[in-house]
C-alpha atoms as a PDB file:
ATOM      1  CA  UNK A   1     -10.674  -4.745  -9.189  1.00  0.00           C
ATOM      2  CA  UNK A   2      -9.213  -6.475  -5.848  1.00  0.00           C
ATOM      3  CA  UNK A   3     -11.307  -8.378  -3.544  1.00  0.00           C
ATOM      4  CA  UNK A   4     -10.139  -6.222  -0.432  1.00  0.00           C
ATOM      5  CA  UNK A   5     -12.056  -3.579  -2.963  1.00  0.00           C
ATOM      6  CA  UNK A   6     -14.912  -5.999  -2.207  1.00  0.00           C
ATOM      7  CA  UNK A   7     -14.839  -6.861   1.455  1.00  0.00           C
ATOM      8  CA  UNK A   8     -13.630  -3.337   2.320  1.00  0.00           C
ATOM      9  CA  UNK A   9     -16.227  -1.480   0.775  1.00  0.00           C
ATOM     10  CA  UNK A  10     -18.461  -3.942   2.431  1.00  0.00           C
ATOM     11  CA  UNK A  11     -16.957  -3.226   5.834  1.00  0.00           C
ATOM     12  CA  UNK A  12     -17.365   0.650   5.398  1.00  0.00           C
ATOM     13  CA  UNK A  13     -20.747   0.045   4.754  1.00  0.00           C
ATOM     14  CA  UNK A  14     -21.621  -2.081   7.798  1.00  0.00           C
ATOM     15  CA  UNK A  15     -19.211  -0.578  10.375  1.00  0.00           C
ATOM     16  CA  UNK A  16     -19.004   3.271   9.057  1.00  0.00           C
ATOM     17  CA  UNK A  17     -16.710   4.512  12.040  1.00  0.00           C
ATOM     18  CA  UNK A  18     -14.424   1.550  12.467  1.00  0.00           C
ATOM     19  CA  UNK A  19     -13.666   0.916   8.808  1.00  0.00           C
ATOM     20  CA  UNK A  20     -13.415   4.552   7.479  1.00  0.00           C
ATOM     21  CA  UNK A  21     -14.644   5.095   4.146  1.00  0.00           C
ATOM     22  CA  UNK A  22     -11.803   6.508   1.423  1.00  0.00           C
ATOM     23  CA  UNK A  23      -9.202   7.243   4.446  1.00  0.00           C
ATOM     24  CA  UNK A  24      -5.510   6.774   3.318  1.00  0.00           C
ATOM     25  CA  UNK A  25      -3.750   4.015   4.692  1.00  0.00           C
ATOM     26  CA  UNK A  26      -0.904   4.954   7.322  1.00  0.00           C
ATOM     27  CA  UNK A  27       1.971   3.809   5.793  1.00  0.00           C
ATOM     28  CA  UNK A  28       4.023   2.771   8.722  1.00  0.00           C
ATOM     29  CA  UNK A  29       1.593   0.642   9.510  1.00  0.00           C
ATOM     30  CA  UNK A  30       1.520  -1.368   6.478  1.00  0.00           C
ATOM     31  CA  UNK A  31       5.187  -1.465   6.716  1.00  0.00           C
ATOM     32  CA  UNK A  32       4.837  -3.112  10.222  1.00  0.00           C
ATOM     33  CA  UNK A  33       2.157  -5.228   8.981  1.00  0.00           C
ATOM     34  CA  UNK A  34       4.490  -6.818   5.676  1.00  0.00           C
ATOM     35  CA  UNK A  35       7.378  -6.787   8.130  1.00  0.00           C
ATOM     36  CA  UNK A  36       5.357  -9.474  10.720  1.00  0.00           C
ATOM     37  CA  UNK A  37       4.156 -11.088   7.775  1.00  0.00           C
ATOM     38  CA  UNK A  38       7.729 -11.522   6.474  1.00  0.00           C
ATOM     39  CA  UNK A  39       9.597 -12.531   9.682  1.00  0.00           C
ATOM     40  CA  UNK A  40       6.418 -15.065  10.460  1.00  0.00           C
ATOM     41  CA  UNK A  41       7.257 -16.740   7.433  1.00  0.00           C
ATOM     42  CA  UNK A  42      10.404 -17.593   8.093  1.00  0.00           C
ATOM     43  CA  UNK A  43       9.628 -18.549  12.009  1.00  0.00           C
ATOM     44  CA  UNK A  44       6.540 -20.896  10.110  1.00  0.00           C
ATOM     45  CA  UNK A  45       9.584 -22.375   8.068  1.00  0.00           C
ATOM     46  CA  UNK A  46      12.071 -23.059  10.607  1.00  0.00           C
ATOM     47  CA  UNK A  47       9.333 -24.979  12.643  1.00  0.00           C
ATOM     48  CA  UNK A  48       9.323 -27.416   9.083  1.00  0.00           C
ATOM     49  CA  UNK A  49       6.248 -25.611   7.523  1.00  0.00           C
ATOM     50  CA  UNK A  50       5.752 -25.297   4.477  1.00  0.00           C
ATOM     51  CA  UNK A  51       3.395 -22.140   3.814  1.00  0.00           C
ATOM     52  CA  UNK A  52       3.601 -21.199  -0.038  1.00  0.00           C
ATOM     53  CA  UNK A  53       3.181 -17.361  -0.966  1.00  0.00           C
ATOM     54  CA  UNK A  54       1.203 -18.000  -3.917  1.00  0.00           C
ATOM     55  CA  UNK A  55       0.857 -14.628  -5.907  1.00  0.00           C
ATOM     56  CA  UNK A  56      -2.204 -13.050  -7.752  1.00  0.00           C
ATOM     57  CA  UNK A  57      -5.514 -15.570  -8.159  1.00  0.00           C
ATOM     58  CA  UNK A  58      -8.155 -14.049 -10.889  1.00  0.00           C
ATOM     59  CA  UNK A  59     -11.566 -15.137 -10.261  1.00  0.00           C
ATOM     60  CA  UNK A  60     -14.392 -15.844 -13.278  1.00  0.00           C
ATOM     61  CA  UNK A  61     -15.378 -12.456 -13.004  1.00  0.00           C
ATOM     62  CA  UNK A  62     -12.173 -10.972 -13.052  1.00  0.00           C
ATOM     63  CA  UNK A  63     -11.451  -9.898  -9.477  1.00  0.00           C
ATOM     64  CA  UNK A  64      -7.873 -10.605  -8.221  1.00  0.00           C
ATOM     65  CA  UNK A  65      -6.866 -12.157  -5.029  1.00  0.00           C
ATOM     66  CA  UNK A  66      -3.512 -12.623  -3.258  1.00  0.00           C
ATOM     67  CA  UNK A  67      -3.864 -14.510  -0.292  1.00  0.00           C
ATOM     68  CA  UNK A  68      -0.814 -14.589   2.592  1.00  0.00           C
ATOM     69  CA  UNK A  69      -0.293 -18.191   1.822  1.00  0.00           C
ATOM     70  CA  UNK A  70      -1.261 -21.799   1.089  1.00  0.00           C
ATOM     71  CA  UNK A  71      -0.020 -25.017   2.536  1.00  0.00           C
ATOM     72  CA  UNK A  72      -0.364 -28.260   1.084  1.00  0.00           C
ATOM     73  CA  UNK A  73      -0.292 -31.342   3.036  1.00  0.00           C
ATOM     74  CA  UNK A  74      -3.230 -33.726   1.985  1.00  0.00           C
ATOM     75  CA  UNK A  75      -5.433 -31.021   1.872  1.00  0.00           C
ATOM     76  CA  UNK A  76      -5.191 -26.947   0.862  1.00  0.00           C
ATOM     77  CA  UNK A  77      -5.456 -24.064   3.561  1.00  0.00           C
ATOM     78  CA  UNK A  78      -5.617 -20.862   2.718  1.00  0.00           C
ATOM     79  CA  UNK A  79      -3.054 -18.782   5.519  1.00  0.00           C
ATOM     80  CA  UNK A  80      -3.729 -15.232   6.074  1.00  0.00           C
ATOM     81  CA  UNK A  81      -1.472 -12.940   8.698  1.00  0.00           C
ATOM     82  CA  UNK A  82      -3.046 -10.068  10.999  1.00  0.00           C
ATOM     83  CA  UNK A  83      -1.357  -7.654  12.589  1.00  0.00           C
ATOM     84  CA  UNK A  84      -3.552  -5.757  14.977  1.00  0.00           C
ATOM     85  CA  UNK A  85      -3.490  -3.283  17.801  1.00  0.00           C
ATOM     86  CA  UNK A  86      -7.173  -4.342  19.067  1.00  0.00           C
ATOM     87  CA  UNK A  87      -7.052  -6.153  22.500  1.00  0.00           C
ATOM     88  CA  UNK A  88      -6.982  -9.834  22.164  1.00  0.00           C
ATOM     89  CA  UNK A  89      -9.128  -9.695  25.295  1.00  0.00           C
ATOM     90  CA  UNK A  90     -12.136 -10.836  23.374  1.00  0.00           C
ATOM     91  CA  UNK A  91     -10.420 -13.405  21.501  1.00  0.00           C
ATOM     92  CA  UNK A  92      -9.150 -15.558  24.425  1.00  0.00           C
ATOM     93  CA  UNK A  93     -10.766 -18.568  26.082  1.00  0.00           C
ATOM     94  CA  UNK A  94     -13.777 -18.939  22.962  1.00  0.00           C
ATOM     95  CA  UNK A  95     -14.928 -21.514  21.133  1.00  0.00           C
ATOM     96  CA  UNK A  96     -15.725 -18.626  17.815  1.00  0.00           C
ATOM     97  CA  UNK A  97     -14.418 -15.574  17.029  1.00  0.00           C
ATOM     98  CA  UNK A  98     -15.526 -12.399  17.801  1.00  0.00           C
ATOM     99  CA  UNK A  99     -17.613 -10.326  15.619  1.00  0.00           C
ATOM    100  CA  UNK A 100     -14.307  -8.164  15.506  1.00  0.00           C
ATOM    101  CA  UNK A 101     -12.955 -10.785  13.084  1.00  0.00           C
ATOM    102  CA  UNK A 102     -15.561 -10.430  10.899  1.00  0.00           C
ATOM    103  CA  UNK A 103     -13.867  -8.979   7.917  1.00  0.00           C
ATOM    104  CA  UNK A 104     -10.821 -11.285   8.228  1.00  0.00           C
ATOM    105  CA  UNK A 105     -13.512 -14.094   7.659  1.00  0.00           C
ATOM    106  CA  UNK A 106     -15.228 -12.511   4.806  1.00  0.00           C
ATOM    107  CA  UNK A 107     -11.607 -12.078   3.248  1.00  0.00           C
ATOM    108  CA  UNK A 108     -11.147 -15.923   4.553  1.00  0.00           C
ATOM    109  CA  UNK A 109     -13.645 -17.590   3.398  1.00  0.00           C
ATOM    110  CA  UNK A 110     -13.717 -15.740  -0.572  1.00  0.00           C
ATOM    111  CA  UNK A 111     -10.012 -16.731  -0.966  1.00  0.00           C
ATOM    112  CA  UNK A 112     -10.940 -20.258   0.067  1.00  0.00           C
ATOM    113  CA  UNK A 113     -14.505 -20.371  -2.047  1.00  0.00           C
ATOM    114  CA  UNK A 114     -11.756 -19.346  -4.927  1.00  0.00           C
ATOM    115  CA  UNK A 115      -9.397 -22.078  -4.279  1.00  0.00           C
ATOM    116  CA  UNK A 116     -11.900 -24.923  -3.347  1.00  0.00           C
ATOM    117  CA  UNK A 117     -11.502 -25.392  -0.285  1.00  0.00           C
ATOM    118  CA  UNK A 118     -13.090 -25.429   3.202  1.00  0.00           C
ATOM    119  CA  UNK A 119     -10.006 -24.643   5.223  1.00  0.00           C
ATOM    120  CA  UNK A 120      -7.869 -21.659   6.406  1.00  0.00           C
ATOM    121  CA  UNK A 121      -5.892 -20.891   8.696  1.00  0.00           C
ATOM    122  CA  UNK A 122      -5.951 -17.357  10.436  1.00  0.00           C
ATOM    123  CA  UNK A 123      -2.586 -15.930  12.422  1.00  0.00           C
ATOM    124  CA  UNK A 124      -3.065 -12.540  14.479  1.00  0.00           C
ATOM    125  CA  UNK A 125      -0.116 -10.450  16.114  1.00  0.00           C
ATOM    126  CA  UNK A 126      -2.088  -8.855  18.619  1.00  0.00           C
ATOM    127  CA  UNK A 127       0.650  -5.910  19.247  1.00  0.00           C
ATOM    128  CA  UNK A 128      -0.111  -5.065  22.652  1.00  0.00           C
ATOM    129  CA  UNK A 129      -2.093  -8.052  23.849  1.00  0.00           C
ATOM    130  CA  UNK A 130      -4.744  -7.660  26.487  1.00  0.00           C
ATOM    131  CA  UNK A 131      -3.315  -4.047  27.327  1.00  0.00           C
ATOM    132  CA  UNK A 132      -2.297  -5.465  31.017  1.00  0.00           C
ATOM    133  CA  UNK A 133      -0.102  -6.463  30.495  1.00  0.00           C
ATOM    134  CA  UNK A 134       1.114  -4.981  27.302  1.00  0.00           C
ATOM    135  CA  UNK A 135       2.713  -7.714  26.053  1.00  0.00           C
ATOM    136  CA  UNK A 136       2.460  -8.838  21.877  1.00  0.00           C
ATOM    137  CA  UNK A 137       0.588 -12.040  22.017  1.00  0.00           C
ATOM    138  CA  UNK A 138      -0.075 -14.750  18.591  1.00  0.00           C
ATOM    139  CA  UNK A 139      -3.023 -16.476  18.435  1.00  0.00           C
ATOM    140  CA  UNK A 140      -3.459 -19.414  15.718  1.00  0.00           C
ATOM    141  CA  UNK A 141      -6.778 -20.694  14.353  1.00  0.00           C
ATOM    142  CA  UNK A 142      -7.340 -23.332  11.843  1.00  0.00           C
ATOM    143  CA  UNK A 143     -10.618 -22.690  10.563  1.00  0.00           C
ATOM    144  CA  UNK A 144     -12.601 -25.522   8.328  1.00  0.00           C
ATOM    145  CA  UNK A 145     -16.147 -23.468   6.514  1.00  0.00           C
ATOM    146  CA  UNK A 146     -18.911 -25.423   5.449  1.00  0.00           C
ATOM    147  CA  UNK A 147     -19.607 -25.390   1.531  1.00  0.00           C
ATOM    148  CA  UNK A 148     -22.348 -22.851   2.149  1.00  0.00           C
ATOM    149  CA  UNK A 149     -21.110 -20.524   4.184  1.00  0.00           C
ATOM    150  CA  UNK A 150     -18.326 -20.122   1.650  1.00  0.00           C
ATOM    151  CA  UNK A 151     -20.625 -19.839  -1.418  1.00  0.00           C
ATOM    152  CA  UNK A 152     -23.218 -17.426   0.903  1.00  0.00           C
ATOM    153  CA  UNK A 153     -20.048 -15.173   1.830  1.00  0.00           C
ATOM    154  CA  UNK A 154     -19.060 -15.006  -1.851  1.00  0.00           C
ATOM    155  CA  UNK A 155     -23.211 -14.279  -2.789  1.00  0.00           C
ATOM    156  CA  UNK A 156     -22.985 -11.649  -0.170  1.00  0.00           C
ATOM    157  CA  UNK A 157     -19.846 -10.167  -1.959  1.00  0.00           C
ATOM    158  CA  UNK A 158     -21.109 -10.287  -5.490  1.00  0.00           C
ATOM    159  CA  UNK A 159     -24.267  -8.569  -4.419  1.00  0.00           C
ATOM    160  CA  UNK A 160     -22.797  -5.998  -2.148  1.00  0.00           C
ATOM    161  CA  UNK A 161     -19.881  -4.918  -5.227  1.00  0.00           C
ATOM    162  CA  UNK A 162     -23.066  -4.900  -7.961  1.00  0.00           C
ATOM    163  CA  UNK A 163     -25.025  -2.754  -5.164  1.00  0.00           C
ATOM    164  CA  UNK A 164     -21.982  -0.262  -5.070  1.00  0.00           C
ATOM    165  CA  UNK A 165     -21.597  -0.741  -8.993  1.00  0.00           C
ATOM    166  CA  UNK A 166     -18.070  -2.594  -7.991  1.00  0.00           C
ATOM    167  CA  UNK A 167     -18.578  -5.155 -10.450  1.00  0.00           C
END
């Protein structure tokens, strides 16, 4: 069991006809996706980052967990890359994310809750931007979660995989 097998199924659940249940991945587009994450990377390096890709996490229950990266620099963030052809219309000039990010928080915040700590950091390749233009546009956040919002997100979770007989 994965956690995306967590948050996804929770997704499908609460937004049926954007998150479609059982559809098959496109292929190209994951290739896109680990290709941004990849060349990102090594842009984050060359700027004198240091972003670790850590591997596979287990948690107590036995679900695994692989987030994008961690950095370590007197505290741990958890780093996690998007690549998305939404509109970044609704992400500009605001104080929170949109309830479009949603599911990148849920995944957030239960990789941090896992690691123990309150902070991640979220990078989104919006491919075409705001449309018009069309032009590829990276937004950064650095995100810090209170202690309870990571353990309710991780409540929500458990509850929502032993609903669906997940865990």
């Amino acid at each position: 069991l994965h956690m995306s097998d967590l948050y996804g199924s929770l997704y499908e659940a609460l937004e049926p006809d954007r998150f479609k249940p059982d559809s098959e991945p496109n292929p190209l587009m994951l290739f896109l996706g680990t290709a941004f994450e990849q060349h990102l990377e090594r842009v984050i390096a060359r700027c004198g980052h240091v972003v670790t890709r850590p591997g596979e996490f287990t948690t107590p229950e036995g679900i695994a967990f692989s987030p994008d990266g961690i950095v370590e620099n007197g505290l741990v963030r958890v780093i996690e890359y998007k690549l998305t052809w939404q509109s970044a219309k609704d992400y500009l000039n605001t104080t929170q994310l949109p309830p479009k990010a949603d599911k990148w928080l849920t995944q957030l915040k239960a990789y941090c809750f896992h690691l123990e700590t309150q902070y991640g950091r979220l990078y989104v390749c919006f491919v075409n931007g705001v449309y018009r233009p069309m032009l590829p546009m990276l937004l950064v956040w650095d995100i810090e979660f209170s202690i309870r919002e990571l353990a309710d997100n991780w409540t929500m979770l458990q509850n929502h995989a032993k609903h669906q007989k997940l865990l």
